[in-house]
N, C-alpha and C. Protein backbone atom coordinates (compact mmCIF):
# COMPACT_ATOMS: atom_id res chain seq x y z
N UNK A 1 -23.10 -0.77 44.20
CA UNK A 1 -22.01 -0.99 45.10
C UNK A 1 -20.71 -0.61 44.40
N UNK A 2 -19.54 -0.10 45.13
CA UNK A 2 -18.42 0.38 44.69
C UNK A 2 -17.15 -0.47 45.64
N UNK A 3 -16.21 -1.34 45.23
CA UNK A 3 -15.04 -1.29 45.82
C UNK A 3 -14.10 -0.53 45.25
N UNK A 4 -13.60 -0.40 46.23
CA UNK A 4 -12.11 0.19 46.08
C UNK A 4 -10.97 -0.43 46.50
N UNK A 5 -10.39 -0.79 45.92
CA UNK A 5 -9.18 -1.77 45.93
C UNK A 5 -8.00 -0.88 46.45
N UNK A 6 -6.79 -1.70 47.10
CA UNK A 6 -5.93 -1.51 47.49
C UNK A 6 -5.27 -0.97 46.52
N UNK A 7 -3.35 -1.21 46.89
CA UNK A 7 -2.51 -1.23 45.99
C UNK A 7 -2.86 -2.54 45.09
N UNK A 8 -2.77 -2.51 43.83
CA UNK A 8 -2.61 -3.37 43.19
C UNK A 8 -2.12 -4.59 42.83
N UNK A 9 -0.62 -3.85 42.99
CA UNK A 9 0.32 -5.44 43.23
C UNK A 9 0.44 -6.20 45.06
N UNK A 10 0.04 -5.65 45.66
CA UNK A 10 -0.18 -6.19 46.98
C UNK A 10 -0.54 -7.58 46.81
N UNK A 11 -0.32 -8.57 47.85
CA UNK A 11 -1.01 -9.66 48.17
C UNK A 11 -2.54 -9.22 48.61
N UNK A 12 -2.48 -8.43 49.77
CA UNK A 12 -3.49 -8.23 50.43
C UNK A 12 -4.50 -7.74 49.90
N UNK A 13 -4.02 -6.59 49.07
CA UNK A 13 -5.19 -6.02 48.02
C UNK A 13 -5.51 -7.01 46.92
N UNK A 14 -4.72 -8.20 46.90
CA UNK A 14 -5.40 -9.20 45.82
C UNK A 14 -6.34 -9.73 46.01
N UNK A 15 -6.07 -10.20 47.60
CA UNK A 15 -7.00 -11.55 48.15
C UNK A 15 -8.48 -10.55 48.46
N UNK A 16 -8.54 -9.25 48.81
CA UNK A 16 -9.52 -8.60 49.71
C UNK A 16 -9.96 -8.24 48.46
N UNK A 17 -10.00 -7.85 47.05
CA UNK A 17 -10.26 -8.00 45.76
C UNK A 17 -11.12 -8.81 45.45
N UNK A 18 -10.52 -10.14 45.33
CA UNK A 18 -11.19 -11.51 44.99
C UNK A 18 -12.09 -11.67 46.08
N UNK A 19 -12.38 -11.56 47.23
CA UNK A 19 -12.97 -11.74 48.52
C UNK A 19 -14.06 -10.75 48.16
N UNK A 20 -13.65 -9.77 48.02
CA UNK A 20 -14.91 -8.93 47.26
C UNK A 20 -15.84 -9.05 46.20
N UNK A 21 -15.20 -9.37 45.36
CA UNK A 21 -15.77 -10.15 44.13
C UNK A 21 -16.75 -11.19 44.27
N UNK A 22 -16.25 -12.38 44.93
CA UNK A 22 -16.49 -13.19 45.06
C UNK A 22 -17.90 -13.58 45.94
N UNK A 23 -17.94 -12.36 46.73
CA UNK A 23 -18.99 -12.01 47.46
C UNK A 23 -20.51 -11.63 46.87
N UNK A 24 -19.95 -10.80 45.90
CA UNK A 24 -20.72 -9.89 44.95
C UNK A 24 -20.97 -10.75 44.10
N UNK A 25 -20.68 -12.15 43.33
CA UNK A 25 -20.75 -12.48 42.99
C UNK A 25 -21.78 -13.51 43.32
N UNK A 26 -21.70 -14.32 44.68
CA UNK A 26 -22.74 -15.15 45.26
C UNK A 26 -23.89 -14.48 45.98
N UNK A 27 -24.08 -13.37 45.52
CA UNK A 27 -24.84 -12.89 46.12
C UNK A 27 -25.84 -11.78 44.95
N UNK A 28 -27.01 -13.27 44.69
CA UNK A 28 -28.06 -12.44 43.57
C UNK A 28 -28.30 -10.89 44.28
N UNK A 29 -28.66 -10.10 42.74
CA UNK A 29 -29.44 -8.44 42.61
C UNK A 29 -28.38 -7.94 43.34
N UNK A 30 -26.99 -7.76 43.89
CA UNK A 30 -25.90 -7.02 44.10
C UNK A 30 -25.42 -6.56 42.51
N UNK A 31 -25.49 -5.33 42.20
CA UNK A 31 -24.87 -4.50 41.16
C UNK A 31 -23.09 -3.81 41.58
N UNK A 32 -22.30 -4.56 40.51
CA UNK A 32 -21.21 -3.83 40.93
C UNK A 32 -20.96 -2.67 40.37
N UNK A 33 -20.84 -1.35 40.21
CA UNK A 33 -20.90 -0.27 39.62
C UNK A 33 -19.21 -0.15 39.15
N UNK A 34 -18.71 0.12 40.28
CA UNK A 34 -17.16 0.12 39.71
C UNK A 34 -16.44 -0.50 40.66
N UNK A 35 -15.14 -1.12 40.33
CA UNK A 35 -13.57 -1.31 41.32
C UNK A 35 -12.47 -0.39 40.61
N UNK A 36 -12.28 0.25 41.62
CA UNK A 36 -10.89 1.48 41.23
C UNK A 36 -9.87 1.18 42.60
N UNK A 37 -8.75 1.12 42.73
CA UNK A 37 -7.85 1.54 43.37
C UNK A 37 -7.55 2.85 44.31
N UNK A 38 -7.19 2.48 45.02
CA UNK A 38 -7.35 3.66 45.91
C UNK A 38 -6.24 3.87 46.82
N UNK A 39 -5.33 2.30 47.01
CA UNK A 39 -3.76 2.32 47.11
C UNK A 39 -3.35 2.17 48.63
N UNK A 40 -4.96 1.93 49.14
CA UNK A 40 -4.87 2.11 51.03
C UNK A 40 -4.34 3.61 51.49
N UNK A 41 -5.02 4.30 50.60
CA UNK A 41 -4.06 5.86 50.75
C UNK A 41 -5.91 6.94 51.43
N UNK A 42 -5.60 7.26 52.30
CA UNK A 42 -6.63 8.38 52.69
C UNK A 42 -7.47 9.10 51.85
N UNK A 43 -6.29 10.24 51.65
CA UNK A 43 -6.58 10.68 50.28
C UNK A 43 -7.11 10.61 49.08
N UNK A 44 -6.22 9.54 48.48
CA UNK A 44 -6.53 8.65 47.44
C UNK A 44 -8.18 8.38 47.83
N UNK A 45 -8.20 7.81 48.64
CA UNK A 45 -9.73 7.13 48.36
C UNK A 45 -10.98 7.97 48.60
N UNK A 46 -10.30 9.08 48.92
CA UNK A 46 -11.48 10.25 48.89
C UNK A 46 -11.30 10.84 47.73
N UNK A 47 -10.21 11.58 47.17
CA UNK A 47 -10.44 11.22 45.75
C UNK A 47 -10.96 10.69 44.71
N UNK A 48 -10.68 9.64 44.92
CA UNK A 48 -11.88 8.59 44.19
C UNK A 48 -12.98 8.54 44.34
N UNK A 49 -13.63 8.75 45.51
CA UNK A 49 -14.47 8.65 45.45
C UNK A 49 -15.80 9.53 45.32
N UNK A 50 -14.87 10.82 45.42
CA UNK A 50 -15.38 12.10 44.82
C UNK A 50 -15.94 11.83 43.27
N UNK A 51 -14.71 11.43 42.40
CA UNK A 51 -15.17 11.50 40.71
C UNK A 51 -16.44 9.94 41.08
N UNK A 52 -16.26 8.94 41.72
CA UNK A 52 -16.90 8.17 41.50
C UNK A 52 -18.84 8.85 42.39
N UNK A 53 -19.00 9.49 42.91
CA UNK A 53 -20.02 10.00 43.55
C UNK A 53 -20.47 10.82 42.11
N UNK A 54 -19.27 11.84 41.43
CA UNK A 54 -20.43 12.37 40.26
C UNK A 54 -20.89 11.37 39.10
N UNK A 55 -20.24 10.53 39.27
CA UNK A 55 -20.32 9.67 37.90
C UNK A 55 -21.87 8.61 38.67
N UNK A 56 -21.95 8.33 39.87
CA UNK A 56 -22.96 7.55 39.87
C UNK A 56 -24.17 8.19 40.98
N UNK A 57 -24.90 7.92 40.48
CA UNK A 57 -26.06 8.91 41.45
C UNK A 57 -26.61 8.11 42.36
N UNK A 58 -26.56 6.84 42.32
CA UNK A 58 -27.40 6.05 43.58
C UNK A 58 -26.34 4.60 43.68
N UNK A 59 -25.97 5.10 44.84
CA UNK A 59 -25.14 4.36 45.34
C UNK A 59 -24.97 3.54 46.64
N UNK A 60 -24.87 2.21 47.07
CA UNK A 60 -25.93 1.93 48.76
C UNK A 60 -24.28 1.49 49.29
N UNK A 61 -23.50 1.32 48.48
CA UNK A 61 -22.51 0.17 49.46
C UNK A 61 -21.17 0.64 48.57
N UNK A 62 -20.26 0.90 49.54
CA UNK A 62 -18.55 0.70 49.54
C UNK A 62 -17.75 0.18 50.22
N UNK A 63 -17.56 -0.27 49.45
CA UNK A 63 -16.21 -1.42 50.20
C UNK A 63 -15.21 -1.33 49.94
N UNK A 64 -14.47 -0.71 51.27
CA UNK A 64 -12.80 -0.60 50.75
C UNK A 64 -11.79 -1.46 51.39
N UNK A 65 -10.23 -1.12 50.82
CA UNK A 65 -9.33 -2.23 51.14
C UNK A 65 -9.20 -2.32 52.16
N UNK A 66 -9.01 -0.80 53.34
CA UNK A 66 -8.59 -1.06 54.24
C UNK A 66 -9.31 0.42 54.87
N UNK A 67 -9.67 0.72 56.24
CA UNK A 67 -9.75 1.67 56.93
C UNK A 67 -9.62 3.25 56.74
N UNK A 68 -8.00 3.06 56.26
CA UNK A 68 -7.48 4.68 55.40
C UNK A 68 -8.66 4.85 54.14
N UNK A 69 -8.99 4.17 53.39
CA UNK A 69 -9.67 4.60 52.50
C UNK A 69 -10.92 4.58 52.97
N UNK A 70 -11.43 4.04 53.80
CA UNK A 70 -13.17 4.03 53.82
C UNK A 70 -13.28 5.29 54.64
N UNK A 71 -12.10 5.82 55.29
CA UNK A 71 -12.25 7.22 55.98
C UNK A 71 -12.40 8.54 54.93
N UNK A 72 -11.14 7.99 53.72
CA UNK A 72 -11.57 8.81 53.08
C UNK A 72 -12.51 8.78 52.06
N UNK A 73 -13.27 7.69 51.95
CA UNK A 73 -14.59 7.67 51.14
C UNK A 73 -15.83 8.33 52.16
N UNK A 74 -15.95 8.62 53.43
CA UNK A 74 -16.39 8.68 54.54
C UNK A 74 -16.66 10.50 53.92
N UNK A 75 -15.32 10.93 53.78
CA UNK A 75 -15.39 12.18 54.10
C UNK A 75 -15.96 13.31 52.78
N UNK A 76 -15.55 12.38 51.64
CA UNK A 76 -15.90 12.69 50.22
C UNK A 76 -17.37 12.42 50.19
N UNK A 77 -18.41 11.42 50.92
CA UNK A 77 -19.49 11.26 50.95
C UNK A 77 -20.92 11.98 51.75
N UNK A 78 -19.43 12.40 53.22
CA UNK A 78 -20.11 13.80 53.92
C UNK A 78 -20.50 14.93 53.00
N UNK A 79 -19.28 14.99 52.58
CA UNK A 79 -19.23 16.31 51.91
C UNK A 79 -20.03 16.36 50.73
N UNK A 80 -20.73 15.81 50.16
CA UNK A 80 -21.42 15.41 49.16
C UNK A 80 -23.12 15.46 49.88
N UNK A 81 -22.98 15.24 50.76
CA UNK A 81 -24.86 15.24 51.52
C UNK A 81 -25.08 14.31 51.28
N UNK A 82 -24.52 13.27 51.33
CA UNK A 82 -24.96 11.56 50.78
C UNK A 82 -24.53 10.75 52.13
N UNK A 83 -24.24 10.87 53.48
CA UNK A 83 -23.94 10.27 53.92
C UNK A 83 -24.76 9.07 54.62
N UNK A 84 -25.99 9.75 54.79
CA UNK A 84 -27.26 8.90 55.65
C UNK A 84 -27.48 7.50 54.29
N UNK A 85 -27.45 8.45 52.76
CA UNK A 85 -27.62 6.77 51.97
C UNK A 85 -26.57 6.08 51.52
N UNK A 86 -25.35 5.71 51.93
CA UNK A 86 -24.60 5.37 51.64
C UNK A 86 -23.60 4.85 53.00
N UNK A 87 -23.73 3.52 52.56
CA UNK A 87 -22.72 2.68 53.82
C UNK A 87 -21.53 2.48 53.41
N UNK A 88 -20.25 2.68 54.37
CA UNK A 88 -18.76 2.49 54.02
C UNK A 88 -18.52 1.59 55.11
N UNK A 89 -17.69 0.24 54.39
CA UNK A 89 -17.07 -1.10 55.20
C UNK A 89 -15.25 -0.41 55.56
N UNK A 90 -14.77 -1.19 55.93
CA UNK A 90 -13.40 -1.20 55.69
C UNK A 90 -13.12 -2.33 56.55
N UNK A 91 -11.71 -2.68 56.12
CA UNK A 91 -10.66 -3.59 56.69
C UNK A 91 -9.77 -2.86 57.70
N UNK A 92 -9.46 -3.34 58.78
CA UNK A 92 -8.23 -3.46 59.67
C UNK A 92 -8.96 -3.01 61.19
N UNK A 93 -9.74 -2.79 61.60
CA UNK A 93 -10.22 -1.50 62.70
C UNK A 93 -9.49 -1.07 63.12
N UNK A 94 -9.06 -0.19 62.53
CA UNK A 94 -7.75 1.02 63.43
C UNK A 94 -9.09 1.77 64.08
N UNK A 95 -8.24 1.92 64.86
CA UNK A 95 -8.92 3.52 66.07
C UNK A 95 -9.39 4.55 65.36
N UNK A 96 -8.99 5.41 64.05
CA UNK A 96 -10.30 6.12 63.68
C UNK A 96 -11.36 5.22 62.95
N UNK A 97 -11.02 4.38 62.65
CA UNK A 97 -12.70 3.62 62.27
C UNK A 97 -13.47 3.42 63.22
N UNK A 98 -13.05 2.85 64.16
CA UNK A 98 -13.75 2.44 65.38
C UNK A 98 -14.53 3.83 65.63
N UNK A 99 -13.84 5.06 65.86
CA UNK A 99 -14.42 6.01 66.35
C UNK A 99 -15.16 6.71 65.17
N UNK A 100 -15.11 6.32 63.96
CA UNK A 100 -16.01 6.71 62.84
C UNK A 100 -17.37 5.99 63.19
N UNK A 101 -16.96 4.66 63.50
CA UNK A 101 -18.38 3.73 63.35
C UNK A 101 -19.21 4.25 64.52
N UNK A 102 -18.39 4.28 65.75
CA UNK A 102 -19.15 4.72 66.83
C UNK A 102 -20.19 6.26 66.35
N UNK A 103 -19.62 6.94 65.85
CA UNK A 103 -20.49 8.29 65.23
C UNK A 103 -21.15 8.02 64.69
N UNK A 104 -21.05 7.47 63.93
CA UNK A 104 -21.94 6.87 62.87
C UNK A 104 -21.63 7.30 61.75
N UNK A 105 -20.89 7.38 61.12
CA UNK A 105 -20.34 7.72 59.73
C UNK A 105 -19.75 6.52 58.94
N UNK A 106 -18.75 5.75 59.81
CA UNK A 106 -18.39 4.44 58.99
C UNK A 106 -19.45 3.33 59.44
N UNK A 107 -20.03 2.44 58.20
CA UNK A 107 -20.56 1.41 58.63
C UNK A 107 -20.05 0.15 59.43
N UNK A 108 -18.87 0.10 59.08
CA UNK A 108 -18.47 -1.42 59.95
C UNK A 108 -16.99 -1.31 59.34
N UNK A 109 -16.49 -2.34 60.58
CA UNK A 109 -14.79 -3.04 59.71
C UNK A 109 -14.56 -4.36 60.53
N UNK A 110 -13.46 -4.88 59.53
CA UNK A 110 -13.52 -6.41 59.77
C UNK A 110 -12.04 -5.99 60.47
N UNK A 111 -12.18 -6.59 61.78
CA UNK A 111 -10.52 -6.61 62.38
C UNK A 111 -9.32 -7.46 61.93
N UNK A 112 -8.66 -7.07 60.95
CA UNK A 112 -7.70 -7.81 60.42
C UNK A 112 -6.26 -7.65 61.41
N UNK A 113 -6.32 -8.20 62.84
CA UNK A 113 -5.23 -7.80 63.52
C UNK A 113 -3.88 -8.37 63.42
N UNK A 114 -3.16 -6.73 63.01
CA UNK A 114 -1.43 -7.61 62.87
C UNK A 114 -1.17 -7.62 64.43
N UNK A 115 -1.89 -6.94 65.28
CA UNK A 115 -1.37 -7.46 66.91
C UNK A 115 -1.32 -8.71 67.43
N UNK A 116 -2.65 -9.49 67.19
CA UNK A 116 -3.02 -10.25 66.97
C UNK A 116 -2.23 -11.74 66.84
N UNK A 117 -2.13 -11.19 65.08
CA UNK A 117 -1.57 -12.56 64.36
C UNK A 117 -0.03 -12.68 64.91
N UNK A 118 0.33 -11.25 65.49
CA UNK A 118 2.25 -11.23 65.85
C UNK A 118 1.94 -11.98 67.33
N UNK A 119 1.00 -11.80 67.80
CA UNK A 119 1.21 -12.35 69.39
C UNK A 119 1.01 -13.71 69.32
N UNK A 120 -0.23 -14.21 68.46
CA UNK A 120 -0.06 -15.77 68.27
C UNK A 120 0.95 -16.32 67.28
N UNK A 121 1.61 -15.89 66.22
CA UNK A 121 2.77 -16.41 65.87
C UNK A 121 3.96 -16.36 66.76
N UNK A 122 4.17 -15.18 67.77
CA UNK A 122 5.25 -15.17 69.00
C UNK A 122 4.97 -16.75 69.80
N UNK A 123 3.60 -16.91 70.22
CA UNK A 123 3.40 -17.55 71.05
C UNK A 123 3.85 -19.08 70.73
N UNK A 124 3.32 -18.97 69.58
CA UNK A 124 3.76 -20.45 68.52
C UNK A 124 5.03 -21.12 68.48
N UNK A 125 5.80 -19.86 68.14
CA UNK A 125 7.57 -20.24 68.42
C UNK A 125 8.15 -20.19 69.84
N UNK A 126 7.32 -19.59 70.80
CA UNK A 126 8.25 -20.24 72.04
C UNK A 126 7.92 -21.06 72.24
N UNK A 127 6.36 -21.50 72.33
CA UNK A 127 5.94 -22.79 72.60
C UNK A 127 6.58 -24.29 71.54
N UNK A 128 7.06 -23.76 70.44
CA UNK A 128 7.31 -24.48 69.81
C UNK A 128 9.11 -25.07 70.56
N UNK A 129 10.29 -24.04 70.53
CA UNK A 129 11.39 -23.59 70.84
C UNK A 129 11.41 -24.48 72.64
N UNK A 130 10.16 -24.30 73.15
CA UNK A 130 9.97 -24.87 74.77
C UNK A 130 9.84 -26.62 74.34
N UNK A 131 9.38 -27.22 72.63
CA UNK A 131 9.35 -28.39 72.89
C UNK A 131 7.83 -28.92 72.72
N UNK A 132 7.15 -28.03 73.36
CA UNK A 132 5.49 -28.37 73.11
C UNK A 132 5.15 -28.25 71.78
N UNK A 133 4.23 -28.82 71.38
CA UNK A 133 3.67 -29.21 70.20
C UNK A 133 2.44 -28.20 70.03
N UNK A 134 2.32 -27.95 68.52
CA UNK A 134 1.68 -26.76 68.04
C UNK A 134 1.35 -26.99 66.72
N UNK A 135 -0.01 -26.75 66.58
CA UNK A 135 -1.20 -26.92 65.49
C UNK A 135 -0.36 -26.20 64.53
N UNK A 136 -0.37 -27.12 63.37
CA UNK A 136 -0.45 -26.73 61.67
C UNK A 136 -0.78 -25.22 61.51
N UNK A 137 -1.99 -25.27 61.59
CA UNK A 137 -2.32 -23.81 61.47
C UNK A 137 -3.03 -23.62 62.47
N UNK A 138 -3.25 -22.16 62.51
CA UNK A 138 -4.33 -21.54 64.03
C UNK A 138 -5.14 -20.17 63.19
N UNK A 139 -6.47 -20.46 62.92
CA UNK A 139 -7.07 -19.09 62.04
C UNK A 139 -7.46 -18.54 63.38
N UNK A 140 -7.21 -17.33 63.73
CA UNK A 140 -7.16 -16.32 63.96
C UNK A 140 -8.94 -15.66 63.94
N UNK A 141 -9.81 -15.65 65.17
CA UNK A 141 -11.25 -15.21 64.44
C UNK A 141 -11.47 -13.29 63.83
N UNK A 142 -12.24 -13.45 63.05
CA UNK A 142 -12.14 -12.15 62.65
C UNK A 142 -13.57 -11.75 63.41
N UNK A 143 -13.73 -9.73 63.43
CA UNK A 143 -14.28 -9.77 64.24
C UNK A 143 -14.76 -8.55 63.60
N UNK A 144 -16.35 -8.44 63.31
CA UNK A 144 -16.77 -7.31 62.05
C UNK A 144 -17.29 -6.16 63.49
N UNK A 145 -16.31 -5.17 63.42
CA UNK A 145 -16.93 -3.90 64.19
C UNK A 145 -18.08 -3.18 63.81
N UNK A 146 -19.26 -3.10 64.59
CA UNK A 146 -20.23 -2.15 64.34
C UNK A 146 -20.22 -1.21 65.43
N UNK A 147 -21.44 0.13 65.80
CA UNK A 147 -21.75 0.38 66.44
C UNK A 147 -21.25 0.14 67.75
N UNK A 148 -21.94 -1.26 68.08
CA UNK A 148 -22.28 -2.30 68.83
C UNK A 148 -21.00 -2.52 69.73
N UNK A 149 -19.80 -2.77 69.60
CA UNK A 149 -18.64 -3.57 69.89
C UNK A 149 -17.59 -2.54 69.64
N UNK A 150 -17.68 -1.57 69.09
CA UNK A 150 -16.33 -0.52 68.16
C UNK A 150 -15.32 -0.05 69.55
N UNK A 151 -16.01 -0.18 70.67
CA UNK A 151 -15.32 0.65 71.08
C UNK A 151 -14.41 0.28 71.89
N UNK A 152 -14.13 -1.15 72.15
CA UNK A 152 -12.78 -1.83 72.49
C UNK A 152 -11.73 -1.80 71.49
N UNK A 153 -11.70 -1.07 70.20
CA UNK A 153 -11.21 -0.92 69.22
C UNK A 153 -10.33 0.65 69.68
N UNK A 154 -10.82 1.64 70.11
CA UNK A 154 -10.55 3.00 70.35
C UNK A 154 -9.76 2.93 71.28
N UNK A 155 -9.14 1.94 71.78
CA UNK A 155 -7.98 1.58 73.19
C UNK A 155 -7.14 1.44 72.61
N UNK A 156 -5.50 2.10 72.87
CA UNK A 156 -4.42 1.77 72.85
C UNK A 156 -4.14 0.40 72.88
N UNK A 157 -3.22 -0.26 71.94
CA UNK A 157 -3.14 -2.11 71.74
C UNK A 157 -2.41 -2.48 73.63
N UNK A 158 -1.78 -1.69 74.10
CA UNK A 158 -1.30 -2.23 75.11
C UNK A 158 -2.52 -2.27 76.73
N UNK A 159 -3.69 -1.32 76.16
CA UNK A 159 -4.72 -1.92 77.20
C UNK A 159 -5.80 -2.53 76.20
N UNK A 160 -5.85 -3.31 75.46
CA UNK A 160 -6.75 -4.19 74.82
C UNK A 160 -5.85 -4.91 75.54
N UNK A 161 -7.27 -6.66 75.63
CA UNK A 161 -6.55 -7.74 76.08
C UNK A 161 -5.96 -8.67 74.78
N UNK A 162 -5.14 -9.19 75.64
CA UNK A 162 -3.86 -9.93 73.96
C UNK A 162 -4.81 -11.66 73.74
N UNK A 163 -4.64 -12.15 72.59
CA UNK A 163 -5.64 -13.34 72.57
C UNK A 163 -5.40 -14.22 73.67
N UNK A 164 -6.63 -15.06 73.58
CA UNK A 164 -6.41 -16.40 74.47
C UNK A 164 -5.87 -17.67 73.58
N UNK A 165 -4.33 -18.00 73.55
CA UNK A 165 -4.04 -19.07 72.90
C UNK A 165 -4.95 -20.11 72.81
N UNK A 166 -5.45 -20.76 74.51
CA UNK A 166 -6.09 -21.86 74.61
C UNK A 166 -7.11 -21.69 73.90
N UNK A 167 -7.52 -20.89 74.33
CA UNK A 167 -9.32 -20.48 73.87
C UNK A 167 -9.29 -21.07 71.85
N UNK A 168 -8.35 -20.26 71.69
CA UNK A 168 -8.67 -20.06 69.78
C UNK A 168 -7.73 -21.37 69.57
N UNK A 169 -6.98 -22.26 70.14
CA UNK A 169 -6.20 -22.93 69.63
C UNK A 169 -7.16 -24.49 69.88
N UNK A 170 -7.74 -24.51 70.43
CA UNK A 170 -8.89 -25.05 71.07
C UNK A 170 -10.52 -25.10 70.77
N UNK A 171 -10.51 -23.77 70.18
CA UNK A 171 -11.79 -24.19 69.53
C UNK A 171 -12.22 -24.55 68.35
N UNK A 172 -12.78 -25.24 68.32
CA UNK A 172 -12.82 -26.24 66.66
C UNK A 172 -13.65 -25.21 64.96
N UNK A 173 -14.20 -23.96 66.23
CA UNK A 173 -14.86 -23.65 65.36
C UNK A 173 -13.54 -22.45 64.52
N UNK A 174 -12.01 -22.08 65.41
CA UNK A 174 -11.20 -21.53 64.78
C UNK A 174 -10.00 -22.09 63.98
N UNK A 175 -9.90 -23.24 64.66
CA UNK A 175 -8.66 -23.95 64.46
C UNK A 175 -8.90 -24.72 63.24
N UNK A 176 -7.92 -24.58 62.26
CA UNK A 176 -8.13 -25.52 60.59
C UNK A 176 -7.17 -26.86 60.58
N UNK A 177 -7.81 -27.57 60.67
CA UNK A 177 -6.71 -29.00 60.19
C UNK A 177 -7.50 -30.27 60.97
């Protein structure tokens, strides 16, 4: 297995780092081969993952920071004739992942939505600003795109539907506190 890490000094590339790790870690006979940086940059992570394809010959799993790079680990792995053995994750489901996964080239991504988290933090402060009372925190469910589901992902954010406050603020299995 190979991650590829974000920017470095990022928060985000810290936590999705350690989250990686940490994974790989609880989880006997997972081999980590390498973590390199890749900067959430396209490029970059096809780059990388070019020198990292000659340097390792059997390789089952990549995991990158975010979308931009697993596209371009995607494309460095086409191009290599390795694509059928080798699965690429990513973070965020932007619209070309979605439409990668649907092809079948990217394996999956975890929806890390800033639409999302901006519409329920909006919602928080008017409701808050209106006087009504509002949960400590509200986690937000994440939502791993495959195949399966990708393709409510490939819609413009303004015809996706926006969350259900009640729903997630309400259910015990999202809400922390």
């Amino acid at each position: 297995m190979i991650i590829q890490e974000g920017v470095p000094g990022a928060i985000t590339a810290q936590g999705r780092k350690k989250g990686f790790t940490r994974a790989v870690q609880d989880t006997p006979g997972i081999e980590l081969l390498a973590s390199q940086p890749a900067n959430y940059n396209r490029l970059l992570g096809m780059q990388v993952m070019e020198n990292l394809l000659q340097r390792f010959p059997k390789i089952d799993l990549v995991l990158a920071a975010n979308d931009e790079q697993a596209l371009g680990c995607v494309e460095a792995i086409d191009a290599a004739g390795r694509l059928k053995e080798i699965k690429v994750t990513g973070i965020d489901a932007n619209v070309d992942a979605a439409k990668s996964i649907l092809a079948g080239r990217q394996f999956c991504s975890a929806d890390y939505s800033g639409h999302d988290m901006a519409y329920m933090a909006t919602k928080a402060a008017i409701k808050y600003l209106l006087g009504e009372k509002i949960p400590k925190r509200v986690t937000i469910p994440v939502v791993i795109l495959t195949k399966e589901n990708a393709q409510r992902w490939t819609l413009p954010f303004e015809e996706r539907p926006s969350p259900d406050w009640d729903k997630i603020v309400k259910s015990k299995e999202y809400t922390v506190w």
